[in-house]
N, C-alpha and C. Protein backbone atom coordinates (compact mmCIF):
# COMPACT_ATOMS: atom_id res chain seq x y z
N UNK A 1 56.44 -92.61 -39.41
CA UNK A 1 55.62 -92.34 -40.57
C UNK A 1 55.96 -90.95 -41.09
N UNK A 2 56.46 -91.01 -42.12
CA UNK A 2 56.89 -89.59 -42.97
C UNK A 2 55.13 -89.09 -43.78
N UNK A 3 54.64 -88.50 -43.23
CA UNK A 3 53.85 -87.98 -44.31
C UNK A 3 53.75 -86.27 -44.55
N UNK A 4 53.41 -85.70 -45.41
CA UNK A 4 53.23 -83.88 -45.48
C UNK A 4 51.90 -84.16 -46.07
N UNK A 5 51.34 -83.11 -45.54
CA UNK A 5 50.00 -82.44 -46.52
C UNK A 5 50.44 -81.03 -46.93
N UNK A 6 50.09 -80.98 -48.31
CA UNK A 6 50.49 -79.90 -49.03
C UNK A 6 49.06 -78.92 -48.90
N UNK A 7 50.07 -77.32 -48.74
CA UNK A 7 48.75 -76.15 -48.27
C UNK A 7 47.56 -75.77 -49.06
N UNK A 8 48.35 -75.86 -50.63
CA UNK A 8 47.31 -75.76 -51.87
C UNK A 8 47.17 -77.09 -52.73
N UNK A 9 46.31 -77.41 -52.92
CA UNK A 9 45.40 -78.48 -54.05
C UNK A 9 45.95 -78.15 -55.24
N UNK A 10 46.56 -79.08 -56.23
CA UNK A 10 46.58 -78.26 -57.51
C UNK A 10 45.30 -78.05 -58.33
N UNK A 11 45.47 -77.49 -59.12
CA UNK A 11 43.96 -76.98 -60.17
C UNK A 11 44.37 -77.71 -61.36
N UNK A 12 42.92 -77.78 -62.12
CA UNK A 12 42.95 -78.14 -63.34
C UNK A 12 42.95 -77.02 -64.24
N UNK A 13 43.02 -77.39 -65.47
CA UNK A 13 43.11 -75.98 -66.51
C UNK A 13 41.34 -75.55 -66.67
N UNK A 14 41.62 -74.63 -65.89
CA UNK A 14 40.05 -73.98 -65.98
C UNK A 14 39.87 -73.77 -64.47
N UNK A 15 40.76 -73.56 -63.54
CA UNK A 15 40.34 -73.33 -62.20
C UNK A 15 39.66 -74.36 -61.78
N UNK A 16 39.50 -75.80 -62.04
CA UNK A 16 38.47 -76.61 -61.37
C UNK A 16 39.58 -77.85 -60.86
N UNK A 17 39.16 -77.91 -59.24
CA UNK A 17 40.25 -78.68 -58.74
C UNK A 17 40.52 -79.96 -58.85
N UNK A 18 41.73 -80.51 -59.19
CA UNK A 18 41.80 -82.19 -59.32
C UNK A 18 41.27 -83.05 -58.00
N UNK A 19 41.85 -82.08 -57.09
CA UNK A 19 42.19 -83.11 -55.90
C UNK A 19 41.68 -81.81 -54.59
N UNK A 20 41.13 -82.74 -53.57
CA UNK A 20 41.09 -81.62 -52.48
C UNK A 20 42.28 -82.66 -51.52
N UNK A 21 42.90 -83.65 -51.40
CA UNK A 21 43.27 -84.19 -50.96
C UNK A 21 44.70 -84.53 -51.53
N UNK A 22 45.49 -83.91 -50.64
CA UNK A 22 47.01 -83.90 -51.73
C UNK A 22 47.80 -83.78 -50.41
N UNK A 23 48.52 -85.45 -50.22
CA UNK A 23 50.07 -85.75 -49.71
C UNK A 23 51.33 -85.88 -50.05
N UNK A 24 52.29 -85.50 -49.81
CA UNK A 24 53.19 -86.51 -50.02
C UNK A 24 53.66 -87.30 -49.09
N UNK A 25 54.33 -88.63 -49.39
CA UNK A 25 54.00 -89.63 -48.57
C UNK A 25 55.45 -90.35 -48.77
N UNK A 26 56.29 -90.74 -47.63
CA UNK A 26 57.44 -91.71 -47.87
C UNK A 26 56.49 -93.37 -48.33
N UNK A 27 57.44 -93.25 -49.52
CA UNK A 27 57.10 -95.13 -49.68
C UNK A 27 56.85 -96.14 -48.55
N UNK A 28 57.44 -95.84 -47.95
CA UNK A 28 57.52 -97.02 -46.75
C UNK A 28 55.99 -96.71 -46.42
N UNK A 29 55.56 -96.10 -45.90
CA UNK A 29 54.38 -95.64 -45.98
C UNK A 29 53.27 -95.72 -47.02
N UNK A 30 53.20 -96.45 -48.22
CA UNK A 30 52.25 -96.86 -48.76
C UNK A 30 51.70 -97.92 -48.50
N UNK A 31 50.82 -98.07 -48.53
CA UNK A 31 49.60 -99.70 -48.57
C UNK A 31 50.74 -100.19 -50.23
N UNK A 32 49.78 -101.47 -49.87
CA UNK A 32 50.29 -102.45 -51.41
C UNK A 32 49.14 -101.94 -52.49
N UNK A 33 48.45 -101.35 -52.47
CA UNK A 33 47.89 -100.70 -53.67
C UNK A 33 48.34 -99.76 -54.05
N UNK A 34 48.87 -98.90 -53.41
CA UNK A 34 49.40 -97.43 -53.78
C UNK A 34 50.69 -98.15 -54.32
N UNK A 35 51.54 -99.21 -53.53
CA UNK A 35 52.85 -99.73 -54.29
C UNK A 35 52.71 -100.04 -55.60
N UNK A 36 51.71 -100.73 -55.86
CA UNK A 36 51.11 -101.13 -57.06
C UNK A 36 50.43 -99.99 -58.00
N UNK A 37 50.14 -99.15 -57.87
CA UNK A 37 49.86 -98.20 -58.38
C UNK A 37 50.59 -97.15 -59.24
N UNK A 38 52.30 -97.01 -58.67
CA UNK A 38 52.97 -96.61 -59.00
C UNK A 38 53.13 -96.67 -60.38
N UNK A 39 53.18 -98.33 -60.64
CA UNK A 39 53.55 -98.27 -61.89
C UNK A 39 52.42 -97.61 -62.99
N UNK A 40 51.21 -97.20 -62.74
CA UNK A 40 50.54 -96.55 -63.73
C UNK A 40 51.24 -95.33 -63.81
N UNK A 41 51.95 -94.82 -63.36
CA UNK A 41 52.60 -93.12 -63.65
C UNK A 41 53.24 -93.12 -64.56
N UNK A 42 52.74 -92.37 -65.86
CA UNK A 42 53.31 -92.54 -67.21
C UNK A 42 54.16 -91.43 -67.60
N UNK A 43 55.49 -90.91 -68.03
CA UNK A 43 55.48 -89.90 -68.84
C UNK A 43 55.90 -89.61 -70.37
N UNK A 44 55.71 -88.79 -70.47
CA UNK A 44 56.02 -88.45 -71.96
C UNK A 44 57.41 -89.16 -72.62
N UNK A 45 57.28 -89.70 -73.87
CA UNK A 45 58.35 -90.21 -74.20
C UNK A 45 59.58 -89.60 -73.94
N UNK A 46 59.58 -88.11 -74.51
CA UNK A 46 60.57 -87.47 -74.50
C UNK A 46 61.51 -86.92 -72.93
N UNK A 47 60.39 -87.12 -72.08
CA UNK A 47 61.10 -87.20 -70.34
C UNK A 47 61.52 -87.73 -69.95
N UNK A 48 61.54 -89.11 -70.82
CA UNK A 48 62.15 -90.40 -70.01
C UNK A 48 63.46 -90.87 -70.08
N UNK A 49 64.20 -89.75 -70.98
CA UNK A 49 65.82 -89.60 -70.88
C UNK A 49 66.19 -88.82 -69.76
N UNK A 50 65.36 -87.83 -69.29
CA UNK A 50 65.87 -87.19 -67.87
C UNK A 50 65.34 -87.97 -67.03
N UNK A 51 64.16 -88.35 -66.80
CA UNK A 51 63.64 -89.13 -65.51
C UNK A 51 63.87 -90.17 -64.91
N UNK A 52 63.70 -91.05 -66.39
CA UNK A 52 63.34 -92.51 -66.13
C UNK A 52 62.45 -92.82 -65.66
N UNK A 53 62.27 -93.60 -65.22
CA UNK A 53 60.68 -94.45 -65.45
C UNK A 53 60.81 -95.01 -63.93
N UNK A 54 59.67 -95.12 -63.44
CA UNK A 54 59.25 -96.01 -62.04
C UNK A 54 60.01 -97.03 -61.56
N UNK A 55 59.88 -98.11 -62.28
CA UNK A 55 60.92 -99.44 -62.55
C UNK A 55 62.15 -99.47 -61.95
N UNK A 56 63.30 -98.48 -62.70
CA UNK A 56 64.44 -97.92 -62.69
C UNK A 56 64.49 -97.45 -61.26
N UNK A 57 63.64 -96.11 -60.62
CA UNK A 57 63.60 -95.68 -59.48
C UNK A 57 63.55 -96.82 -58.47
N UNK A 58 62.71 -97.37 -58.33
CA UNK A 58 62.15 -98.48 -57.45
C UNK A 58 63.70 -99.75 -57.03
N UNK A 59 63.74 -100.15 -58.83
CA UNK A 59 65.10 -100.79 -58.12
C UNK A 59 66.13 -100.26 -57.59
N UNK A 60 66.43 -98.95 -58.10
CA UNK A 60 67.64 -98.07 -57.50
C UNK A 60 67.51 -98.19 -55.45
N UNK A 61 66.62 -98.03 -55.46
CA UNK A 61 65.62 -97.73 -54.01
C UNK A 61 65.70 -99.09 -53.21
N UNK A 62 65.25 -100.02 -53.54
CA UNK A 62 64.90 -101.69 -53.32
C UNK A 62 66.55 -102.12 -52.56
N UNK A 63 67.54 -101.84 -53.87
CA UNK A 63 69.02 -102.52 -54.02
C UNK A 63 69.55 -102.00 -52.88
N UNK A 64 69.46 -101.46 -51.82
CA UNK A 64 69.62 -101.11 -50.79
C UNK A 64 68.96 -101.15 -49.44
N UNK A 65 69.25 -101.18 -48.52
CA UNK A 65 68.63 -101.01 -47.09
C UNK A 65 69.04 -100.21 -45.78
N UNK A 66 68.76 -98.74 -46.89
CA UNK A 66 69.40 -97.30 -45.82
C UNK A 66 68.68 -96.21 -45.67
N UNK A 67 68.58 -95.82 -44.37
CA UNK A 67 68.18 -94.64 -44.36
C UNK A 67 68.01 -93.46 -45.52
N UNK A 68 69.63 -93.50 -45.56
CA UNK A 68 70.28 -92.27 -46.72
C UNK A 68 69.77 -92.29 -48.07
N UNK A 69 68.84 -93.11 -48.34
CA UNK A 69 67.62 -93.24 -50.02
C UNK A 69 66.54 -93.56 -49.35
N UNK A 70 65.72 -92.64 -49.63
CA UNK A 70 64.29 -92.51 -49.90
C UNK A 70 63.13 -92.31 -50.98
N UNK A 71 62.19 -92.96 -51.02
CA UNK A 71 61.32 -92.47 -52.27
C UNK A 71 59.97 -92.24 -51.42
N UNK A 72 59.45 -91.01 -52.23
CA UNK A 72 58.39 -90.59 -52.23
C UNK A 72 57.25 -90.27 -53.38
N UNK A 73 56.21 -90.22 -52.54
CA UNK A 73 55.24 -89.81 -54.24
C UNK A 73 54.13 -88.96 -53.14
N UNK A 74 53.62 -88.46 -54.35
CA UNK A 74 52.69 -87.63 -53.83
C UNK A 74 51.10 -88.05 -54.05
N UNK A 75 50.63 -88.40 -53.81
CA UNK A 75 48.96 -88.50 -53.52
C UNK A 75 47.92 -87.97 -54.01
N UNK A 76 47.18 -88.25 -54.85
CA UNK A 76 45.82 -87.13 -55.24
C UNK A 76 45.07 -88.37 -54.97
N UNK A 77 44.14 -87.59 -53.70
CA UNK A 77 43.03 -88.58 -53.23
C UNK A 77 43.44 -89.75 -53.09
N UNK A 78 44.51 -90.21 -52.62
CA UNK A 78 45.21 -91.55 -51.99
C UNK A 78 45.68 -92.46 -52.69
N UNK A 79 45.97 -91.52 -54.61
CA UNK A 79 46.48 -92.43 -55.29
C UNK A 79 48.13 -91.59 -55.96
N UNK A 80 49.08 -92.55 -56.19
CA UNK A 80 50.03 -91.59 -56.34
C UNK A 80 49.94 -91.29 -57.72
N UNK A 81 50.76 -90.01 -58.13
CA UNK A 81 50.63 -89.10 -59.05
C UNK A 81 51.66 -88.57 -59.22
N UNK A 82 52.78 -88.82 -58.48
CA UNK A 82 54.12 -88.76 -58.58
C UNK A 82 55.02 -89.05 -57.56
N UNK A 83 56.43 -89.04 -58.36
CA UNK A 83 57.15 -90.15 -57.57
C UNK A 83 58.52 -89.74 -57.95
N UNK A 84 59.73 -89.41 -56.53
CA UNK A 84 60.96 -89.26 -56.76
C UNK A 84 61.47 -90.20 -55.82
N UNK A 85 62.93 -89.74 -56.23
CA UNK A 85 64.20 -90.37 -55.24
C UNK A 85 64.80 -89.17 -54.68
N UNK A 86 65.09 -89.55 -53.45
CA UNK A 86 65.89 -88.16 -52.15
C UNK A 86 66.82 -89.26 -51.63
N UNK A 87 68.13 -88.73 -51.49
CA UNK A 87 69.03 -89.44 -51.36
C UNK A 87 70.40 -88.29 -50.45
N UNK A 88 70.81 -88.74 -49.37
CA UNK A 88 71.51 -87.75 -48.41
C UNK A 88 72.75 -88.71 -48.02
N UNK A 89 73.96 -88.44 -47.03
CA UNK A 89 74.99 -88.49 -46.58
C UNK A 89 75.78 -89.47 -47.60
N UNK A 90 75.93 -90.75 -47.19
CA UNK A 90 76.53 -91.81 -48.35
C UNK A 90 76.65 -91.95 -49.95
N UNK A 91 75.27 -91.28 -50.06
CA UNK A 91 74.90 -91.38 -51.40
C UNK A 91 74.66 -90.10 -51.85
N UNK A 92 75.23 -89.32 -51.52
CA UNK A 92 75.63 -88.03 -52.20
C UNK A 92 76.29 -88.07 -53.28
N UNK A 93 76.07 -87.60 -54.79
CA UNK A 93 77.11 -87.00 -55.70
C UNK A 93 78.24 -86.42 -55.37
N UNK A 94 78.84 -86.20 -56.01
CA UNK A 94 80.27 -85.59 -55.52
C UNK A 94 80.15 -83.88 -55.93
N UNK A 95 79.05 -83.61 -56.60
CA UNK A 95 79.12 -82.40 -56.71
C UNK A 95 77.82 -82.00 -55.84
N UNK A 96 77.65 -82.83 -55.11
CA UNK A 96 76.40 -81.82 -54.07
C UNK A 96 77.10 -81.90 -53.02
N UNK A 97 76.63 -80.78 -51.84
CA UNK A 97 76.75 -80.46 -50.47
C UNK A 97 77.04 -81.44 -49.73
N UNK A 98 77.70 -81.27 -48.84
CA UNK A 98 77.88 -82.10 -47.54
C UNK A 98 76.52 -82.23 -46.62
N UNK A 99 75.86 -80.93 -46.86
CA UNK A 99 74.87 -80.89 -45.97
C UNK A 99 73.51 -80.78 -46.83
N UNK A 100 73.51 -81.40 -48.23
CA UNK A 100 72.38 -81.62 -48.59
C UNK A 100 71.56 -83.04 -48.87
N UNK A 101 69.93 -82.57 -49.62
CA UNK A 101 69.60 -83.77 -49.82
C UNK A 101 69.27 -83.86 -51.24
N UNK A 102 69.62 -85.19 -52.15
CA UNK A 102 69.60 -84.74 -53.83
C UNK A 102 68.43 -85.49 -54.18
N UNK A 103 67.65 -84.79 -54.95
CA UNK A 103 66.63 -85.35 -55.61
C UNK A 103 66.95 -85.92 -57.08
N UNK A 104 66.36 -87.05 -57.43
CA UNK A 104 66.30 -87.66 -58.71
C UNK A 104 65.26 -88.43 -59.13
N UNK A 105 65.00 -88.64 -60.52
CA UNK A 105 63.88 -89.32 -61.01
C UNK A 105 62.48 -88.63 -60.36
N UNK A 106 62.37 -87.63 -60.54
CA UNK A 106 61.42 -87.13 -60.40
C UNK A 106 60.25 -87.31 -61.37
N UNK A 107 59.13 -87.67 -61.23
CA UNK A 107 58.08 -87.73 -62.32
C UNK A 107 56.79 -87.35 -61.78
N UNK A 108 56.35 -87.21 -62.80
CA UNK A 108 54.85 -86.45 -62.57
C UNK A 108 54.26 -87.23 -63.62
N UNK A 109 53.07 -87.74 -63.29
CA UNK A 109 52.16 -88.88 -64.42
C UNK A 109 51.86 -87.45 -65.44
N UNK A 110 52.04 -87.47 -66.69
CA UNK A 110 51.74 -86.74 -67.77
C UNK A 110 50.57 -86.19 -67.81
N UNK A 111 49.72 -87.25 -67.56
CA UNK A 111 48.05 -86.78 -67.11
C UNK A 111 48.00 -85.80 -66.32
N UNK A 112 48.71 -85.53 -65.43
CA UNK A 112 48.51 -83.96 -64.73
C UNK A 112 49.46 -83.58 -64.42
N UNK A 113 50.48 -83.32 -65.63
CA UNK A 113 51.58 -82.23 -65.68
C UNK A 113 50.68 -81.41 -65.91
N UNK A 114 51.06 -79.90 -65.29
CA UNK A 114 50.77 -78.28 -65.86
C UNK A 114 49.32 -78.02 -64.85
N UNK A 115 49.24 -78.82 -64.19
CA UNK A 115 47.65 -78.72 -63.16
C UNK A 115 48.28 -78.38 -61.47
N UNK A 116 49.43 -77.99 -61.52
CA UNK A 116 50.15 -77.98 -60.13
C UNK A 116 50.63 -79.01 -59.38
N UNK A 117 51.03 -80.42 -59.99
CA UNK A 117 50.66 -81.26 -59.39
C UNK A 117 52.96 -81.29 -58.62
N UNK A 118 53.45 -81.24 -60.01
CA UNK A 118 55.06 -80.67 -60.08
C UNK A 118 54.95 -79.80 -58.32
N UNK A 119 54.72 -78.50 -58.57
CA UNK A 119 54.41 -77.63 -57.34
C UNK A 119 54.01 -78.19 -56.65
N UNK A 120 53.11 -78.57 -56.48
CA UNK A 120 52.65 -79.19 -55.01
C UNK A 120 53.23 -80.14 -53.91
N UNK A 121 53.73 -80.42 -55.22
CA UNK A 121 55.26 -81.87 -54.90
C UNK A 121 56.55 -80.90 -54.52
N UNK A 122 57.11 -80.01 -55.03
CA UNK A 122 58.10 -79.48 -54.83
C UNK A 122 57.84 -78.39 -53.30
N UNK A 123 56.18 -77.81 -52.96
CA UNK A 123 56.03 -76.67 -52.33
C UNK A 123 56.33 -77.80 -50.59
N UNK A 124 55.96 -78.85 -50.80
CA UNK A 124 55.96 -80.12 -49.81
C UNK A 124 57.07 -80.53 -48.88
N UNK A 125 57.81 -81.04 -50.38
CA UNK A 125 59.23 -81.55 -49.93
C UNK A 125 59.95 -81.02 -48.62
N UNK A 126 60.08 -79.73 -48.97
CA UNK A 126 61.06 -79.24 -47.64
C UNK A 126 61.00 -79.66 -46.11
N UNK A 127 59.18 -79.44 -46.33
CA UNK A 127 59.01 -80.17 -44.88
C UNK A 127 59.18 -81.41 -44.61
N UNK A 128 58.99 -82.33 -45.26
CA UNK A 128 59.04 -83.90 -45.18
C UNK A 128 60.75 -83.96 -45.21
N UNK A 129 61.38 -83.46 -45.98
CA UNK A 129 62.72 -83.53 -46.10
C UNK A 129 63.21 -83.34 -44.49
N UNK A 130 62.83 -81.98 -44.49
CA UNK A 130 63.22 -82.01 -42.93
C UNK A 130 62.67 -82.62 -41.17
N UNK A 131 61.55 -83.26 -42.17
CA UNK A 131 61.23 -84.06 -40.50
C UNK A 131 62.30 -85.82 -40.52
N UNK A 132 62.53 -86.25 -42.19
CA UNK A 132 63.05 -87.16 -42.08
C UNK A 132 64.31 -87.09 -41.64
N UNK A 133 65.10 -85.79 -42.28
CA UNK A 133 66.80 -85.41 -42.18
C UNK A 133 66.76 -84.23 -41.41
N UNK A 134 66.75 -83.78 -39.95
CA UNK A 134 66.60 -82.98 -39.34
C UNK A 134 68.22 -81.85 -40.00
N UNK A 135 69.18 -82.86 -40.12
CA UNK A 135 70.39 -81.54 -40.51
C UNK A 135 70.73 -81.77 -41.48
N UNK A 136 69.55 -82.06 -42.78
CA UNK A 136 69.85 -81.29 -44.35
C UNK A 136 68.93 -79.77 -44.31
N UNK A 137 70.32 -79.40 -44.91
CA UNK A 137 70.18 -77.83 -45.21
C UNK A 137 69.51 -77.22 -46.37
N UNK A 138 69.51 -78.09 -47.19
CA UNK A 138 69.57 -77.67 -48.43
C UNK A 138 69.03 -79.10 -49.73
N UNK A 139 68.40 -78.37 -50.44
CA UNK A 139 67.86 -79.98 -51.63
C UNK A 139 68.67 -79.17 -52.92
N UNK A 140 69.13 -80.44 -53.05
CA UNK A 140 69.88 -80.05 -54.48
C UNK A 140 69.92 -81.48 -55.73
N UNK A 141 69.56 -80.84 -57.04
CA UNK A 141 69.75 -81.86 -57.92
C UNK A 141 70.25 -81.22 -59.42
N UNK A 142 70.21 -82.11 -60.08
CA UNK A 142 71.02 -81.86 -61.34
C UNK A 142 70.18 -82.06 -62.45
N UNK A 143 69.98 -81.06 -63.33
CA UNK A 143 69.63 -81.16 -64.42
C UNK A 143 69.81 -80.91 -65.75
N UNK A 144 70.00 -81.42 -66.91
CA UNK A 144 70.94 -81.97 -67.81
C UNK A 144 70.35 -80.50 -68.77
N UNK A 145 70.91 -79.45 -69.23
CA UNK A 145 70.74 -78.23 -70.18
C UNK A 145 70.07 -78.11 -71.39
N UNK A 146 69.69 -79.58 -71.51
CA UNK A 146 68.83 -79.02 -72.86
C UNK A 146 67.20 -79.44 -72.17
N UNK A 147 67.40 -79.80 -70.66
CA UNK A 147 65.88 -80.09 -70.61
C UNK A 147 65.07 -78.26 -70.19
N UNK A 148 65.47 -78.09 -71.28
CA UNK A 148 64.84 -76.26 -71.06
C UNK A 148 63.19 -76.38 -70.09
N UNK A 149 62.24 -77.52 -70.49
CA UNK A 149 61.14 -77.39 -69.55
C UNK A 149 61.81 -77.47 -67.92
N UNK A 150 62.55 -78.45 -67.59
CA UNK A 150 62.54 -78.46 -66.05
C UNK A 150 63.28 -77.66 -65.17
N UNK A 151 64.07 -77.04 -66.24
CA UNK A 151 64.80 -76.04 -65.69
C UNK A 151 64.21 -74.57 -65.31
N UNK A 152 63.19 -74.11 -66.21
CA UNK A 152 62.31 -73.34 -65.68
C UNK A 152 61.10 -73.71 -64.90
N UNK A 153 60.70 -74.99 -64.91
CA UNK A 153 60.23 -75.32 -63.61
C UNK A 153 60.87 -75.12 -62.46
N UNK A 154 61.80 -75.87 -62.16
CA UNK A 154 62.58 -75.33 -61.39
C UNK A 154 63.30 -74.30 -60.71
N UNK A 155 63.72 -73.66 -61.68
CA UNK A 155 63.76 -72.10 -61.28
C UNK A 155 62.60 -71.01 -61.08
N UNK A 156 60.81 -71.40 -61.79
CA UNK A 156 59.78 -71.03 -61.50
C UNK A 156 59.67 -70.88 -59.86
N UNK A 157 59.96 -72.20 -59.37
CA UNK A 157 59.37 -72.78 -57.94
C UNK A 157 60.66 -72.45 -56.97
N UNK A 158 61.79 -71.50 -57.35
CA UNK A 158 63.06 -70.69 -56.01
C UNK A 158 63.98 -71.72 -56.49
N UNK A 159 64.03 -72.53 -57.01
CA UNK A 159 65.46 -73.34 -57.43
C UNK A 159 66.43 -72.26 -57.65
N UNK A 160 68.35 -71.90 -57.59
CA UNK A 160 68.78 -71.39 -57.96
C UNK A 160 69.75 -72.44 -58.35
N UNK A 161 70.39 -71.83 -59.66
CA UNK A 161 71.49 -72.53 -60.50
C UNK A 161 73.02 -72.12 -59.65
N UNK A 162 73.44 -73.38 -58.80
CA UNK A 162 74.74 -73.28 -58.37
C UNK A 162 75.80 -73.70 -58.87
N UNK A 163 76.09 -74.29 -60.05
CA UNK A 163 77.28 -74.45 -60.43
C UNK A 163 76.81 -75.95 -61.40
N UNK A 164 77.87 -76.71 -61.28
CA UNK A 164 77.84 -77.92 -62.59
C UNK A 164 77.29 -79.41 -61.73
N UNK A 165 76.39 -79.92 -62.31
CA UNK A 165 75.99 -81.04 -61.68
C UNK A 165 76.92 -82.31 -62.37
N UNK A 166 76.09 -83.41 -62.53
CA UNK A 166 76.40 -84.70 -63.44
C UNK A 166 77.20 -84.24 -64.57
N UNK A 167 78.19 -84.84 -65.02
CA UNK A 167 78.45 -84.78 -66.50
C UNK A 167 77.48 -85.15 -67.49
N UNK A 168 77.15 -84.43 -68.55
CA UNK A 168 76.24 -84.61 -69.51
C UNK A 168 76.55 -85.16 -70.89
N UNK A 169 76.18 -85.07 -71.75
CA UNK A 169 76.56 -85.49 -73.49
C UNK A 169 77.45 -84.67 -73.70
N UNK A 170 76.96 -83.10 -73.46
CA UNK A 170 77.87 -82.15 -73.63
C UNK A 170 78.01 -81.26 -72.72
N UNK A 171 79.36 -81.44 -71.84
CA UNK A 171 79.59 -80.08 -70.62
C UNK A 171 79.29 -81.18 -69.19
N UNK A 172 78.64 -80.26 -68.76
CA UNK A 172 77.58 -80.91 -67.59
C UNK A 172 76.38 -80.43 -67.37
N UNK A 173 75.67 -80.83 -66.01
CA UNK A 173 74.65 -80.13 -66.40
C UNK A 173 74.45 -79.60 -65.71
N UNK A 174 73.31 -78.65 -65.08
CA UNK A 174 73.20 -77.52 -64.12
C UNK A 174 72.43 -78.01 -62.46
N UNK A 175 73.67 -77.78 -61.43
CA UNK A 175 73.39 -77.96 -60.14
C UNK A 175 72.47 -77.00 -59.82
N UNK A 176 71.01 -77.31 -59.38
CA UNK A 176 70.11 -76.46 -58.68
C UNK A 176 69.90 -76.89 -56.86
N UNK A 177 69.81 -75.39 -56.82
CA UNK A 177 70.01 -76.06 -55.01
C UNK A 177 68.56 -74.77 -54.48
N UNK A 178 67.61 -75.99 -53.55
CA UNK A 178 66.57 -75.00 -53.04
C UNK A 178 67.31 -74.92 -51.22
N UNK A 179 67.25 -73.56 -50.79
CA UNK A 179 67.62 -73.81 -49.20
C UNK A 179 66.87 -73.85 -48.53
N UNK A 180 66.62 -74.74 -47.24
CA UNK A 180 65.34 -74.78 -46.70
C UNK A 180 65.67 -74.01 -45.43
């Protein structure tokens, strides 16, 4: 059972807390309601060229039966609220580490973007990352240069910009790598 409890709760705008109860949780590890649940995680139209949508994640995830892909979401009060893909050895990009683990499709239900919910998810990861993959070193993912919001998210929360990720529309886009 992969689970983390995260140290801080995120807040709502006004200091008043969403959640006193905040996991993140490997999929495998959900009940069939929380599976089902997923699909309420909505985001903004305009995210859903970097993210993609639940659906997309899920089958990416499903079409396989390996260790080396994982999905997780995170929990407010035992319902999820967001939801990525972590993906290590086999299924590595060619521009990430030998010794990392890459995150993708990351989402945060729109309803509580900007309430900590991003952070709480990102402050998490490392540990869950490392109880599942004892020798990843490092989380690294790619994000495409004009998404100016996630990139300063990202770099908000210790991300540093290592070099060129995915090819993009134009160029590529920017490899961020957190070290754990």
């Amino acid at each position: 059972m992969s689970r983390y409890t995260a140290d801080s709760a995120p807040h709502a705008v006004g200091g008043h807390p969403v959640s006193t109860a905040v996991q993140l949780i490997d999929y495998r590890d959900l009940n069939p309601a929380q599976r089902a649940q997923l699909s309420a995680i909505q985001l903004l139209p305009e995210q859903l060229q970097y993210a993609g949508d639940v659906a997309s994640a899920l089958y990416l995830l499903l079409s396989c039966n390996s260790d080396q892909r994982r999905a997780v979401a995170l929990l407010l009060d035992d319902v999820p609220r967001a939801f990525l893909l972590l993906q290590c050895g086999a299924f590595l990009p060619a521009w990430a580490a030998a010794d990392a683990a890459t995150i993708t499709a990351l989402q945060v239900d729109h309803r509580f973007q900007g309430r900590g919910v991003g952070r709480a998810c990102l402050q998490a990861l490392p540990g869950l990352v490392q109880a599942m993959w004892p020798d990843v070193c490092r989380l690294q993912l790619s994000v495409d240069r004009a998404n100016h919001a996630g990139l300063a998210f990202y770099q908000a929360t210790g991300w540093q910009d290592t070099g060129e990720g995915y090819r993009a529309r134009s160029g590529y886009e920017c490899c961020l790598t957190l070290t754990l």
